[in-house]
PDB file of N, CA and C in Angstrom:
ATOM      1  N   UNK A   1       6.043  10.706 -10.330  1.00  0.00           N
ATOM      2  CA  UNK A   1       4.984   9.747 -10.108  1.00  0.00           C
ATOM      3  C   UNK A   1       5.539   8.322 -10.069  1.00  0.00           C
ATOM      4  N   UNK A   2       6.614   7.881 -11.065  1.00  0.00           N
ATOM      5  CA  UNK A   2       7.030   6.407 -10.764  1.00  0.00           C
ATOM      6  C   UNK A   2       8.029   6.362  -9.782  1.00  0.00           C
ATOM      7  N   UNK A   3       8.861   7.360  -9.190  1.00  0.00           N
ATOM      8  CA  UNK A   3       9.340   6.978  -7.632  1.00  0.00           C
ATOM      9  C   UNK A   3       8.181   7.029  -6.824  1.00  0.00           C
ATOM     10  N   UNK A   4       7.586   7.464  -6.576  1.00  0.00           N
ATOM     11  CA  UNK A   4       6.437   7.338  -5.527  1.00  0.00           C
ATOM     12  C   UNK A   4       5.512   6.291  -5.458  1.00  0.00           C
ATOM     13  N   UNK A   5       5.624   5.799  -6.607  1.00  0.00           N
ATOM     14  CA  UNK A   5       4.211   4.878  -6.839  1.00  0.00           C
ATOM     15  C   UNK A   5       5.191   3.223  -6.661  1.00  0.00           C
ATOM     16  N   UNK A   6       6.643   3.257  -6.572  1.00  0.00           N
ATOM     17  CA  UNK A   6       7.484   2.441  -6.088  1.00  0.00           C
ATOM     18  C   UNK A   6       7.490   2.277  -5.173  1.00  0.00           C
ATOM     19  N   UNK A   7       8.015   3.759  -4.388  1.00  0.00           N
ATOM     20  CA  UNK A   7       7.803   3.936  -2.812  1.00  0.00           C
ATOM     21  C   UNK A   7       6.703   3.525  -2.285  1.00  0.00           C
ATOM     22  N   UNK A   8       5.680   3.702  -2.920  1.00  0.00           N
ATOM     23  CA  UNK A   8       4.626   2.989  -2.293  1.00  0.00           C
ATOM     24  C   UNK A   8       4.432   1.856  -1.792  1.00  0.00           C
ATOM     25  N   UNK A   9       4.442   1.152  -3.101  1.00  0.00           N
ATOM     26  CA  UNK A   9       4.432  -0.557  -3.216  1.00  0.00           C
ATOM     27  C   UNK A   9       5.529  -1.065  -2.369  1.00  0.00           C
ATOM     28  N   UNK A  10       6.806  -0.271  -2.349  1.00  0.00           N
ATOM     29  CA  UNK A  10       7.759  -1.042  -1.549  1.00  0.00           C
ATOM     30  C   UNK A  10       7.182  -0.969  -0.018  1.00  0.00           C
ATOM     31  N   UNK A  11       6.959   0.500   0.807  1.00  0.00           N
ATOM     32  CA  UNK A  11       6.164   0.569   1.914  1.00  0.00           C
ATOM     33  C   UNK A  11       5.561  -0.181   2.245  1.00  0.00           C
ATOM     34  N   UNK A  12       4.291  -0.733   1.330  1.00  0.00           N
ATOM     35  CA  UNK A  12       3.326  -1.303   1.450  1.00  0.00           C
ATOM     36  C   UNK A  12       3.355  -3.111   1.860  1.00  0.00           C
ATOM     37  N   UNK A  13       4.194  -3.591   0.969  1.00  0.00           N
ATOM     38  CA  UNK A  13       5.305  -4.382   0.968  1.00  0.00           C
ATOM     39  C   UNK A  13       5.655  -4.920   2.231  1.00  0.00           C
ATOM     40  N   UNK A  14       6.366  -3.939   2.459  1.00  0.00           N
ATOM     41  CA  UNK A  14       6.877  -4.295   4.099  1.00  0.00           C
ATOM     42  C   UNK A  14       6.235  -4.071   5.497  1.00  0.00           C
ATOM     43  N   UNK A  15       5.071  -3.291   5.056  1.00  0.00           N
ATOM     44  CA  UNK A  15       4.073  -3.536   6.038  1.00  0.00           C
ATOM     45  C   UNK A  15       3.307  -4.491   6.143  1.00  0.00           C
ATOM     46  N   UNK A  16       3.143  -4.889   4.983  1.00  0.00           N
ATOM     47  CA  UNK A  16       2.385  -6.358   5.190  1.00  0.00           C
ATOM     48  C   UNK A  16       3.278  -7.528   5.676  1.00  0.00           C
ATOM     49  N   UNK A  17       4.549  -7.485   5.528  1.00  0.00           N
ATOM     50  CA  UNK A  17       5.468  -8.092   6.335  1.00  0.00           C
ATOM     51  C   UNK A  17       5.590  -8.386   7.889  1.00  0.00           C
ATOM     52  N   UNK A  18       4.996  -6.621   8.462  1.00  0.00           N
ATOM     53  CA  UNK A  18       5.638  -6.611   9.789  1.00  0.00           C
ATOM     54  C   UNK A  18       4.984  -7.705  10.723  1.00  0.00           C
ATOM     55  N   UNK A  19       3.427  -7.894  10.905  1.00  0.00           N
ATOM     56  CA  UNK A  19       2.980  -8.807  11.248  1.00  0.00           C
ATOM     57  C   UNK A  19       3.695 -10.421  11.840  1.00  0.00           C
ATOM     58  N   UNK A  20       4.178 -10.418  10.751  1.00  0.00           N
ATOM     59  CA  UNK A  20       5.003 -11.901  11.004  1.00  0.00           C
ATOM     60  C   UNK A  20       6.320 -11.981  11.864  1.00  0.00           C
ATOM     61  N   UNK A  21       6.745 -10.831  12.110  1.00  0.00           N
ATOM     62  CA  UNK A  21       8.041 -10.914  12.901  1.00  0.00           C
ATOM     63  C   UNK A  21       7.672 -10.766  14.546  1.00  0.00           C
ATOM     64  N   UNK A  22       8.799 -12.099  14.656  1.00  0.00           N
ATOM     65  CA  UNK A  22       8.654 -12.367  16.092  1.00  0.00           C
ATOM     66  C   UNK A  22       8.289 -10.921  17.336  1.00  0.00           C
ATOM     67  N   UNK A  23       8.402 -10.081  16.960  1.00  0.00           N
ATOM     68  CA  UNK A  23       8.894  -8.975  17.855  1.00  0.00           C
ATOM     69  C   UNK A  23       7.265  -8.328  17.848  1.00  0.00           C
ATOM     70  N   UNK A  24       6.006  -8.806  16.720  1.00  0.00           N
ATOM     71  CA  UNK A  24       4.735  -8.450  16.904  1.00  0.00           C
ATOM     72  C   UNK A  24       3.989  -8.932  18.209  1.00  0.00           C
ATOM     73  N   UNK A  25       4.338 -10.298  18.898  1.00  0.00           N
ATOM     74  CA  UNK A  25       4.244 -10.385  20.329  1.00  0.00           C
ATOM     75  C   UNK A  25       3.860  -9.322  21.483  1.00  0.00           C
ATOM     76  N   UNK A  26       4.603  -8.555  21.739  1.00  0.00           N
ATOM     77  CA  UNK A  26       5.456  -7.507  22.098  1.00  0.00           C
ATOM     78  C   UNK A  26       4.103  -6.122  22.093  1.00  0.00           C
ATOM     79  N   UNK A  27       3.943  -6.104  21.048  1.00  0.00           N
ATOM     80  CA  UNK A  27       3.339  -4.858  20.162  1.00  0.00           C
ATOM     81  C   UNK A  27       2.251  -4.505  21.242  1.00  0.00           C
ATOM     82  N   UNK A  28       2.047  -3.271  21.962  1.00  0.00           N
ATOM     83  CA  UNK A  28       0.443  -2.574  22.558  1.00  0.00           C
ATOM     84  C   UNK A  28      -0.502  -2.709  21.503  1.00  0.00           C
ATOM     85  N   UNK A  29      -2.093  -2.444  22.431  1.00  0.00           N
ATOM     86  CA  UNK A  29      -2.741  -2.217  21.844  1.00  0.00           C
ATOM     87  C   UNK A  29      -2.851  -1.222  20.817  1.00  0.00           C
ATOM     88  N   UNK A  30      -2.275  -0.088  21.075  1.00  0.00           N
ATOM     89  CA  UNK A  30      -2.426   1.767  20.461  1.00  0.00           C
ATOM     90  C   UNK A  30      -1.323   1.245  19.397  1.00  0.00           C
ATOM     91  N   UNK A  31      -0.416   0.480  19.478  1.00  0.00           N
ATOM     92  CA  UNK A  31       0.804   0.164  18.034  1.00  0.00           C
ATOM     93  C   UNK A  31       0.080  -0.681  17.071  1.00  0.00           C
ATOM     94  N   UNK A  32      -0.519  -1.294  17.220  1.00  0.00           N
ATOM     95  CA  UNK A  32      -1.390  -2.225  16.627  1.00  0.00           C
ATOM     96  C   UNK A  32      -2.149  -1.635  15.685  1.00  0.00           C
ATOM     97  N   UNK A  33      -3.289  -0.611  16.584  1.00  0.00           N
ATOM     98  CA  UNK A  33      -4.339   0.482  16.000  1.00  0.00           C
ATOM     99  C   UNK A  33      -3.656   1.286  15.209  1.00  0.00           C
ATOM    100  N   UNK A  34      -2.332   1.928  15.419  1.00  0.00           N
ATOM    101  CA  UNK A  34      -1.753   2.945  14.321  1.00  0.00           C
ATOM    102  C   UNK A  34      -0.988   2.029  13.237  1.00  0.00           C
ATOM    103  N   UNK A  35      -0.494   0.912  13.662  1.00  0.00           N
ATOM    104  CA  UNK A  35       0.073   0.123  12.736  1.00  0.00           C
ATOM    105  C   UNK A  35      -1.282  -0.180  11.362  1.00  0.00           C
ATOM    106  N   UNK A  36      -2.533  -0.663  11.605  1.00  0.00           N
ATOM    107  CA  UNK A  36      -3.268  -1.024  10.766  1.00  0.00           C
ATOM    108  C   UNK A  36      -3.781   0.229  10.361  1.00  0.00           C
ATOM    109  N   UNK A  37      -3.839   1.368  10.862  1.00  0.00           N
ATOM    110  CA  UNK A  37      -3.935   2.850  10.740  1.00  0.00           C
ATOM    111  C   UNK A  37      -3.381   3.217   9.226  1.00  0.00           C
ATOM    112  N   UNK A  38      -1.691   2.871   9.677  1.00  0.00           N
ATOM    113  CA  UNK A  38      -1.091   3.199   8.443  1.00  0.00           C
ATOM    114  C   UNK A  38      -1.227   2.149   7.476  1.00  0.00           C
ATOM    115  N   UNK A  39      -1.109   1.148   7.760  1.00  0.00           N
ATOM    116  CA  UNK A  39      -1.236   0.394   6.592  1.00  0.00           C
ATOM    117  C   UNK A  39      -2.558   0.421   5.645  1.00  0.00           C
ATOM    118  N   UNK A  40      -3.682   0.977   6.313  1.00  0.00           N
ATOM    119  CA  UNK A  40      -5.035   1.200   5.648  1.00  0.00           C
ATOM    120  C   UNK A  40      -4.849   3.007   4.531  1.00  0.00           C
ATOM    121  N   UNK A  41      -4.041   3.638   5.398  1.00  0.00           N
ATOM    122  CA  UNK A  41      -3.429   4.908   4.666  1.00  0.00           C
ATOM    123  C   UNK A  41      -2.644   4.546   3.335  1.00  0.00           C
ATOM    124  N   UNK A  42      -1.696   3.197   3.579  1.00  0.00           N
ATOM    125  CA  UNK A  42      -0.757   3.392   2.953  1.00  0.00           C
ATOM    126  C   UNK A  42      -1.194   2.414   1.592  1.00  0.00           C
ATOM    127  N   UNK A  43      -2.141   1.703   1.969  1.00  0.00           N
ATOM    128  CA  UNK A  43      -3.300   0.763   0.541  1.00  0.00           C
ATOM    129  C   UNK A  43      -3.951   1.816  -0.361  1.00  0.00           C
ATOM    130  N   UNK A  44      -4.444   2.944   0.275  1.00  0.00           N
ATOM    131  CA  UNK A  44      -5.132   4.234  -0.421  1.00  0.00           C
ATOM    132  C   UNK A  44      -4.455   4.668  -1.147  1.00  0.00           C
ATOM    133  N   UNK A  45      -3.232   4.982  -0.992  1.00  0.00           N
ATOM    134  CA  UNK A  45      -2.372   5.906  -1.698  1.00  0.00           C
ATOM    135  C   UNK A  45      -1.847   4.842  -2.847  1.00  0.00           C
ATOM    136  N   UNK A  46      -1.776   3.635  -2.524  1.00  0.00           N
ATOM    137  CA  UNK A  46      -1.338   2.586  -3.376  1.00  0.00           C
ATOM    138  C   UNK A  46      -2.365   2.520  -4.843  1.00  0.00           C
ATOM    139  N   UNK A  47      -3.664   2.293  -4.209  1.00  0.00           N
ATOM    140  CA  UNK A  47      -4.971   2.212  -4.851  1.00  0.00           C
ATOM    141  C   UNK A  47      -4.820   3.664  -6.107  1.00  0.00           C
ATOM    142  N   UNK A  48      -4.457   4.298  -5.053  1.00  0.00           N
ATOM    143  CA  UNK A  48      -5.074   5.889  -5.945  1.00  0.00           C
ATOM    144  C   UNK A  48      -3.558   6.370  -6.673  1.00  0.00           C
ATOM    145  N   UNK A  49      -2.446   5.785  -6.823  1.00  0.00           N
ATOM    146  CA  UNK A  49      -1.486   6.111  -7.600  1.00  0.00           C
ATOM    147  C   UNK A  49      -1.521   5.245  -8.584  1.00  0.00           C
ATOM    148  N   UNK A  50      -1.763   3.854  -8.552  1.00  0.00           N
ATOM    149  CA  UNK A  50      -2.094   2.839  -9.575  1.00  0.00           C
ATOM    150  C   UNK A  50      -3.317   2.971 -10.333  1.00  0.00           C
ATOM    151  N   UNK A  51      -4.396   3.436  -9.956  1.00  0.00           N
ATOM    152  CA  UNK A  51      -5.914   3.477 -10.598  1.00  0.00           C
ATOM    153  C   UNK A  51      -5.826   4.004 -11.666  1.00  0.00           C
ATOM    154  N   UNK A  52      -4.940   5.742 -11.882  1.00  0.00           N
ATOM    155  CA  UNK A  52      -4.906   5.870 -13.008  1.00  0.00           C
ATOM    156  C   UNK A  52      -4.137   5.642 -14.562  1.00  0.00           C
ATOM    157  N   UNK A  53      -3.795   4.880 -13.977  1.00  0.00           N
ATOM    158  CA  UNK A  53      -2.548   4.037 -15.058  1.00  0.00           C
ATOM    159  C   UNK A  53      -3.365   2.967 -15.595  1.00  0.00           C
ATOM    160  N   UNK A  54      -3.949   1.951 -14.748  1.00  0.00           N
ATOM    161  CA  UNK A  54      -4.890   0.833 -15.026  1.00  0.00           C
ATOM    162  C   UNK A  54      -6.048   2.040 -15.804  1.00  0.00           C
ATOM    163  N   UNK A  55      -6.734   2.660 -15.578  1.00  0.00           N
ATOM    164  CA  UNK A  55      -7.892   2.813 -16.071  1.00  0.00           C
ATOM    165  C   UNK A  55      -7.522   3.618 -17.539  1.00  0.00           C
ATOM    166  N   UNK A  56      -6.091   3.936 -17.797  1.00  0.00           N
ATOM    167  CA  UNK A  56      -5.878   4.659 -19.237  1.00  0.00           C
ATOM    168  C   UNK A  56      -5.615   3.641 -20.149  1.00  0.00           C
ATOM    169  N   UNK A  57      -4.863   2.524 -19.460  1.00  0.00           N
ATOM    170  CA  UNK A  57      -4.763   1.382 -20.253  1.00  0.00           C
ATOM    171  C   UNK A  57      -6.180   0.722 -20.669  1.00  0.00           C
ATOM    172  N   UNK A  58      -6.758   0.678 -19.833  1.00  0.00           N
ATOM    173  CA  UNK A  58      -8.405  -0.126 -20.275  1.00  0.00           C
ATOM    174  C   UNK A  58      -8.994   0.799 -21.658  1.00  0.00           C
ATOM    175  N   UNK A  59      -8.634   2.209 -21.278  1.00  0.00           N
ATOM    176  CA  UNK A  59      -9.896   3.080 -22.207  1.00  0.00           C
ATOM    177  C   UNK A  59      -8.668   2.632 -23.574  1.00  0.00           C
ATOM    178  N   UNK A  60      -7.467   2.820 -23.323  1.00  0.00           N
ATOM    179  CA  UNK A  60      -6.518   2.516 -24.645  1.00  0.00           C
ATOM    180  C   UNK A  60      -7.136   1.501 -25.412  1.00  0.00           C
ATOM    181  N   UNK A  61      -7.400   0.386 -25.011  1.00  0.00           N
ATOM    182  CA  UNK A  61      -7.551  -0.958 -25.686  1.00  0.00           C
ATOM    183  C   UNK A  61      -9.183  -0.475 -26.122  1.00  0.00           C
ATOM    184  N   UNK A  62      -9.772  -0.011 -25.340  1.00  0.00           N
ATOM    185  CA  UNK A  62     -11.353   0.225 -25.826  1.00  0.00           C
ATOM    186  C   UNK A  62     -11.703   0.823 -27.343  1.00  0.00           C
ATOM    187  N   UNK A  63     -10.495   1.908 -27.456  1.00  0.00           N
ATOM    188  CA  UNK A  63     -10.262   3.155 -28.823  1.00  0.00           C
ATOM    189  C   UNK A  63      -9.644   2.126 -30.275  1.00  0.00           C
ATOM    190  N   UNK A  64      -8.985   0.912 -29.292  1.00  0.00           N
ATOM    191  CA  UNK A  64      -8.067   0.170 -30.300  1.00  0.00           C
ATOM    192  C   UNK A  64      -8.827  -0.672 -31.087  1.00  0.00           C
TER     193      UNK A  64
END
């Protein structure tokens, strides 16, 4: 779970990057659509590998 949930963030990371490089010019319509495709895939998986870590910590402090 913590390589993946790295892998994630790093992915994620650099997709929010790609945007800015000169070479997005360039980009079709259909690269565009799968580009924000994945990056909307790749926020989910971000969301849903982090959620349950945040939400054990909250109930922790609640018991404390």
């Amino acid at each position: 779970m913590r390589v993946a949930s790295v892998g994630i963030q790093v992915l994620l990371a650099f997709l929010l990057v790609v945007p800015f490089q000169t070479g997005w010019k360039h980009v079709t319509a259909f690269e565009k659509y799968d580009y924000f495709l994945t990056l909307l895939c790749i926020a989910t998986a971000a969301v849903l590998l982090i959620a349950p870590s945040i939400h054990h910590r909250l109930l922790a402090q609640l018991d404390a």
